[in-house]
N, C-alpha and C. Protein backbone atom coordinates (compact mmCIF):
# COMPACT_ATOMS: atom_id res chain seq x y z
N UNK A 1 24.21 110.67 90.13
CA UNK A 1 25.55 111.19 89.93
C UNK A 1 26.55 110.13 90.38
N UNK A 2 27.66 110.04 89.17
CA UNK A 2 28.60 108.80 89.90
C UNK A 2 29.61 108.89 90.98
N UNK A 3 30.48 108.60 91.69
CA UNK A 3 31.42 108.75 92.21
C UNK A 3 32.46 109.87 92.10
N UNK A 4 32.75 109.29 90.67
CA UNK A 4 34.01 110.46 89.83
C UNK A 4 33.19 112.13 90.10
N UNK A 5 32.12 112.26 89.72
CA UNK A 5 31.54 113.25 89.56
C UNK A 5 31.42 113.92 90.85
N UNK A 6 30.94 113.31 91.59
CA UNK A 6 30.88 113.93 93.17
C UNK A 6 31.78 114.29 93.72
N UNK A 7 33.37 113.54 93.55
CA UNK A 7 34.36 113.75 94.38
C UNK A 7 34.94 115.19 93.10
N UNK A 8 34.57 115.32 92.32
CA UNK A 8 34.91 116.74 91.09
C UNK A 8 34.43 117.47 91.88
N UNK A 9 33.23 117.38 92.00
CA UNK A 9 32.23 119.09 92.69
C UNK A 9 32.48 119.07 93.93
N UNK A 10 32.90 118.48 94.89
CA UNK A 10 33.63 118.57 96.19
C UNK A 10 35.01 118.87 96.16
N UNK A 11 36.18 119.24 95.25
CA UNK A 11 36.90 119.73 94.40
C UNK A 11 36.91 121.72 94.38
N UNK A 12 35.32 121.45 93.41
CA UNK A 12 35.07 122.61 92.98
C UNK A 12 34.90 123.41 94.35
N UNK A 13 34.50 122.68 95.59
CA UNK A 13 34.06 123.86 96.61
C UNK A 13 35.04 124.25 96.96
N UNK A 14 36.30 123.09 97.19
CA UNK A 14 37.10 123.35 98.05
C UNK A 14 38.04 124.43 97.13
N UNK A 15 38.16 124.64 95.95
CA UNK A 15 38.62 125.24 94.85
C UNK A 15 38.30 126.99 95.53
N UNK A 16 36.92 126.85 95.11
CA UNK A 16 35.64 127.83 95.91
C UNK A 16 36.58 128.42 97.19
N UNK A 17 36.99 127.88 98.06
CA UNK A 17 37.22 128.78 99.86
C UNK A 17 38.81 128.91 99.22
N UNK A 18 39.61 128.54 98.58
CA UNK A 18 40.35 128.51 98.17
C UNK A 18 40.98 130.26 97.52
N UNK A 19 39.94 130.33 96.69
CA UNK A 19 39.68 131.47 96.18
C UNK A 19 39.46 132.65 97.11
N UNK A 20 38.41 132.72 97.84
CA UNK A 20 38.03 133.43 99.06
C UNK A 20 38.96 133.68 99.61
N UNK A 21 40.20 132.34 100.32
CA UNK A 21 41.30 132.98 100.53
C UNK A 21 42.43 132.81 100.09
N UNK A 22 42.24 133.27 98.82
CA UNK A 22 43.47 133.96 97.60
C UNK A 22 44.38 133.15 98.03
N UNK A 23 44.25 131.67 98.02
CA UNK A 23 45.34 130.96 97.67
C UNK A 23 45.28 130.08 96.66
N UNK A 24 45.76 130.69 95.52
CA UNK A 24 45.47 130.43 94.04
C UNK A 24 46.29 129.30 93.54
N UNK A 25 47.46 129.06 94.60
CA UNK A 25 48.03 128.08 94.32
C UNK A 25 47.22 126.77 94.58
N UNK A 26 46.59 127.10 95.50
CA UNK A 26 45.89 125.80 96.15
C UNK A 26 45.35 125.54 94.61
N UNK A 27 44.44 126.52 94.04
CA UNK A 27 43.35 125.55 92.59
C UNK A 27 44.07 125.29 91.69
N UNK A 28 45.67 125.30 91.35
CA UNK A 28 46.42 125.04 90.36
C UNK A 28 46.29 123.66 91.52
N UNK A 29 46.63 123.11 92.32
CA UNK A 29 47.07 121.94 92.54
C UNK A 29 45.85 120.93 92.99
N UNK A 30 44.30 122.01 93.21
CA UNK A 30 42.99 120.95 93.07
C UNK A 30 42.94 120.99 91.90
N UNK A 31 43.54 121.73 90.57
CA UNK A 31 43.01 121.27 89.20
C UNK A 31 44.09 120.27 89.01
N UNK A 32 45.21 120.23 89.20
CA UNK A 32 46.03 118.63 88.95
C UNK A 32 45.81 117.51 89.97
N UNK A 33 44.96 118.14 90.47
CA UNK A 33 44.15 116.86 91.86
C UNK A 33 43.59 115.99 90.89
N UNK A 34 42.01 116.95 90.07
CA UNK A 34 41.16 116.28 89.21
C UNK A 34 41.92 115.91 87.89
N UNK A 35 42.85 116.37 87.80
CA UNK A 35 43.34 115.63 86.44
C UNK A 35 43.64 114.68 86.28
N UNK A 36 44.52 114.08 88.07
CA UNK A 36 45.04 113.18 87.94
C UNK A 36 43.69 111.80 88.46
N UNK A 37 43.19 112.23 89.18
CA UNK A 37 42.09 111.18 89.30
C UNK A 37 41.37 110.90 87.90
N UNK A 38 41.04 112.04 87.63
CA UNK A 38 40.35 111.36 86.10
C UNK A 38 41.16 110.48 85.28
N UNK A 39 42.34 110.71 85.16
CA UNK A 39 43.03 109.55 84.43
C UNK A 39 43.41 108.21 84.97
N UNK A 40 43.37 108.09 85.94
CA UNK A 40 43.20 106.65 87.19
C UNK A 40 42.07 106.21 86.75
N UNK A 41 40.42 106.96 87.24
CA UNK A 41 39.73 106.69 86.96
C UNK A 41 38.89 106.20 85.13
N UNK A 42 40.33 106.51 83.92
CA UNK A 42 39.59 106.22 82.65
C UNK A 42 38.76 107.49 82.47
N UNK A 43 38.61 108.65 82.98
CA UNK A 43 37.63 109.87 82.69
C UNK A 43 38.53 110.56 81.85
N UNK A 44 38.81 110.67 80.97
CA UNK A 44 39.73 111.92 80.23
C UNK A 44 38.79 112.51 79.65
N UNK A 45 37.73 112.51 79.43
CA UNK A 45 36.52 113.37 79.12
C UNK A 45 36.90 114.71 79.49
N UNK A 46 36.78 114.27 80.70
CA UNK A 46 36.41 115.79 82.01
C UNK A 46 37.83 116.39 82.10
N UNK A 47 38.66 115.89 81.53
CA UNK A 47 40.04 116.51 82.62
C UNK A 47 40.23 117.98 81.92
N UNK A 48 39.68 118.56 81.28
CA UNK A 48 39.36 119.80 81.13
C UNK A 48 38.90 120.49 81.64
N UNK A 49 38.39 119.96 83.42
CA UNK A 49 37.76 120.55 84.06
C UNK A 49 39.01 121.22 84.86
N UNK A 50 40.09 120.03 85.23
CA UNK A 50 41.54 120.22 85.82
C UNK A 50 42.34 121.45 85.08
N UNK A 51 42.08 121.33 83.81
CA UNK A 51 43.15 122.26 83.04
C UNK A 51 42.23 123.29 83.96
N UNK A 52 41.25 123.51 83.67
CA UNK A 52 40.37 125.26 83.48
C UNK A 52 40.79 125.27 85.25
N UNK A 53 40.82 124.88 86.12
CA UNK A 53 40.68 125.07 87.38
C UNK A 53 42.23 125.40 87.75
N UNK A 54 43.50 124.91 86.68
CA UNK A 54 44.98 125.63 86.79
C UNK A 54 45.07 126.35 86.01
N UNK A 55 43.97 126.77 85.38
CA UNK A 55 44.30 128.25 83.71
C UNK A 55 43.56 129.25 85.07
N UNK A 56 42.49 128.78 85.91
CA UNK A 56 42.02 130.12 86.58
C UNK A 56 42.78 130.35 87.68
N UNK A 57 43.30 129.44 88.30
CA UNK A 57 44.48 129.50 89.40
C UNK A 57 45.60 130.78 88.51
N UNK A 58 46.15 130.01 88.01
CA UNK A 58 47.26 131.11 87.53
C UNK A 58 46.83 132.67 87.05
N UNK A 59 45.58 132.65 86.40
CA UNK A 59 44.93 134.34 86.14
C UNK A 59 44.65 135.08 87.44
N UNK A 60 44.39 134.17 88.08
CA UNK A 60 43.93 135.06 89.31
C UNK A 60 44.81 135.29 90.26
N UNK A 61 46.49 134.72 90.65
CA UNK A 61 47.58 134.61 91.11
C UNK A 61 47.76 135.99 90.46
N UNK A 62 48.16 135.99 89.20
CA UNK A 62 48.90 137.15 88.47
C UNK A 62 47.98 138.77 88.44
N UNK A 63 46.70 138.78 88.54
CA UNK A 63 45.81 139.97 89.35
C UNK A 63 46.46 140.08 90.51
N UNK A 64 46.26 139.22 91.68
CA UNK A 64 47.52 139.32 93.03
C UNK A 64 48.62 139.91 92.51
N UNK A 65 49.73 139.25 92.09
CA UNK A 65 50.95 140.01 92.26
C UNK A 65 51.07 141.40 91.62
N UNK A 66 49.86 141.84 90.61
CA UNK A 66 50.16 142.99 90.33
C UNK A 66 49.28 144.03 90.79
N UNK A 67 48.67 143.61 91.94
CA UNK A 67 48.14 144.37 93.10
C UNK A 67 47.04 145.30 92.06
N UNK A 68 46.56 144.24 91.25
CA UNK A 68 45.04 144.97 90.99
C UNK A 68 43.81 144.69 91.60
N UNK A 69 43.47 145.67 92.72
CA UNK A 69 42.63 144.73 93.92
C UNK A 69 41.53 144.82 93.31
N UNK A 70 40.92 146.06 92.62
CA UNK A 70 39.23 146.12 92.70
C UNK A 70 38.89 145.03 91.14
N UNK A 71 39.93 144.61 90.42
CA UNK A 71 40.08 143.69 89.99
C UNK A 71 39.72 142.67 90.58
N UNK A 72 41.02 142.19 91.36
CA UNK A 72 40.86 140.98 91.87
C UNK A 72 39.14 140.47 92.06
N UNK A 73 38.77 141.60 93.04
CA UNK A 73 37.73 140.96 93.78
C UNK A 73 36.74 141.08 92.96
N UNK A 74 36.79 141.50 91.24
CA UNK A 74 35.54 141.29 90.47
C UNK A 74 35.85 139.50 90.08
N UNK A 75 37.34 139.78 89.92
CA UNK A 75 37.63 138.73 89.49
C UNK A 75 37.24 136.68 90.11
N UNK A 76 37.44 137.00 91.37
CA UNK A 76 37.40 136.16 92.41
C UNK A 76 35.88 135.63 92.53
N UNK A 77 34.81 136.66 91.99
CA UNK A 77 33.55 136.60 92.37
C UNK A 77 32.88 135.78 90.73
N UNK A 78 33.55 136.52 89.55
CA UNK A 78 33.45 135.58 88.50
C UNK A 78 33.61 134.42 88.34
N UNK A 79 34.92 134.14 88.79
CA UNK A 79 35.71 132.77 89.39
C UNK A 79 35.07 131.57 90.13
N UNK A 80 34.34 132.25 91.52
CA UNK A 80 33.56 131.38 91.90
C UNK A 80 32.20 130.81 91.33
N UNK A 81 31.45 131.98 90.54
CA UNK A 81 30.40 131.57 89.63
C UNK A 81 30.75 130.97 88.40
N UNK A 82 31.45 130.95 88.03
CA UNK A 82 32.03 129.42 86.69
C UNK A 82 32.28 128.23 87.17
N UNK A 83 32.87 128.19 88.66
CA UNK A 83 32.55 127.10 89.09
C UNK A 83 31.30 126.39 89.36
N UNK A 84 30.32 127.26 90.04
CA UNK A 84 29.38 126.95 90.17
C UNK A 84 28.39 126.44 89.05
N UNK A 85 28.93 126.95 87.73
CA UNK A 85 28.73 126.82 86.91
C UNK A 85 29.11 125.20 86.42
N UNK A 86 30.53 124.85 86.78
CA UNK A 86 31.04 123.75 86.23
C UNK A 86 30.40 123.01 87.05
N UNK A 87 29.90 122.99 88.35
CA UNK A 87 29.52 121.79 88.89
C UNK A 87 28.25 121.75 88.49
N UNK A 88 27.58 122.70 88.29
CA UNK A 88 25.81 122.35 87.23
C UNK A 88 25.81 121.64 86.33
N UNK A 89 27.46 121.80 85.82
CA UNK A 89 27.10 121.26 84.55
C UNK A 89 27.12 119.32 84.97
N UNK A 90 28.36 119.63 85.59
CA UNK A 90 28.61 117.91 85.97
C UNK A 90 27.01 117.50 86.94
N UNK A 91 26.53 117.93 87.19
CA UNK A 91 25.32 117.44 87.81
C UNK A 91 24.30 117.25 86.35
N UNK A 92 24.19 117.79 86.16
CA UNK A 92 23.07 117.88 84.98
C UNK A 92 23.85 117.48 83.57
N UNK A 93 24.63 116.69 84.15
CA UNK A 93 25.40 115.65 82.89
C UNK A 93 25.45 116.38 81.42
N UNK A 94 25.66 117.50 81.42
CA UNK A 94 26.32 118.63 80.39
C UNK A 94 27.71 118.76 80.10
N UNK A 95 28.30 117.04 79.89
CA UNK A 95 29.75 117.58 80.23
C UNK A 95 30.52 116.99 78.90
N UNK A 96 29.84 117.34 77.74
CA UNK A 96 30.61 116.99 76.62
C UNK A 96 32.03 118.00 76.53
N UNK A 97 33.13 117.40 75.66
CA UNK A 97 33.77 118.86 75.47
C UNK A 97 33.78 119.78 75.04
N UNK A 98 32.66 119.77 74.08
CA UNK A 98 32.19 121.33 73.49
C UNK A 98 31.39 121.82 74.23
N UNK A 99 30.86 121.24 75.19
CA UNK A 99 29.52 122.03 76.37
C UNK A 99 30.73 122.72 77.21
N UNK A 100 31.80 122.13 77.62
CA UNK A 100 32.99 122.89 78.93
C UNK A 100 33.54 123.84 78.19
N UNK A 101 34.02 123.63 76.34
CA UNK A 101 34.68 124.33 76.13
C UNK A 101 33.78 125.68 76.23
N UNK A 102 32.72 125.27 75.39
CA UNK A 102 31.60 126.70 75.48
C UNK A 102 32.36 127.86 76.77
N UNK A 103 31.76 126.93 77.55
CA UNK A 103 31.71 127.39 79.32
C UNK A 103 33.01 128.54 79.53
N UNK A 104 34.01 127.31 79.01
CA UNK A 104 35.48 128.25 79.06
C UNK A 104 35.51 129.73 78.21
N UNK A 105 35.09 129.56 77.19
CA UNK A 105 35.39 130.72 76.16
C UNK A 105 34.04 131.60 76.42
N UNK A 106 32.95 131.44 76.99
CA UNK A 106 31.75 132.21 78.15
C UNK A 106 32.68 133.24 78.71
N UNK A 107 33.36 132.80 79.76
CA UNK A 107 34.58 133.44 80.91
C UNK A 107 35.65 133.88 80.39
N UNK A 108 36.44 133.30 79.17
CA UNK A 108 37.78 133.89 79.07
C UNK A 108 37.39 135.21 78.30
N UNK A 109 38.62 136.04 78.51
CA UNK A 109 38.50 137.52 77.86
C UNK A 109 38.51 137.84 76.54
């Protein structure tokens, strides 16, 4: 696994406790974390990993403010398993953009 990739899924955890404690803002600003490294780094491949990590930040913010809890917390638990998901994939070098998009449209409603 290269560099770029490792410092993504160390990303994804911190994304991960993030979630746990419902600070959703935090993964809108680890997904423009990875966006912006990937483009430093020449990766624009992946930076779809950044979008999906500020498309789930903001879904899961807006469950919060409209105080749908038993929501939320299905929600939060999905959330963390797509990640877990995204970092399988970046490990097991599954990271074309039709393999993430898959992934995405897997999860979205």
């Amino acid at each position: 696994m290269d560099t770029t990739t490792n410092v993504i899924r160390q990303d994804l955890k911190v994304a991960k406790n993030a979630i746990d404690d419902e600070e959703f803002e935090m993964v809108n600003v680890i997904g423009n974390r990875i966006m912006s490294n990937l483009l430093v780094e020449d990766r624009e491949e992946l930076m779809i990993v950044g979008w999906m990590l500020k498309d789930l930040g903001g879904e899961l913010g807006g469950i919060k403010e409209r105080k749908e809890e038993g929501k939320l917390e299905d929600a939060k638990k999905l959330a963390k398993e797509h990640l877990d998901e995204l970092g399988d994939m970046l490990t097991t070098k599954r990271t074309s953009a039709s393999d993430l998009w898959d992934r995405y449209f897997d999860i979205e409603p």
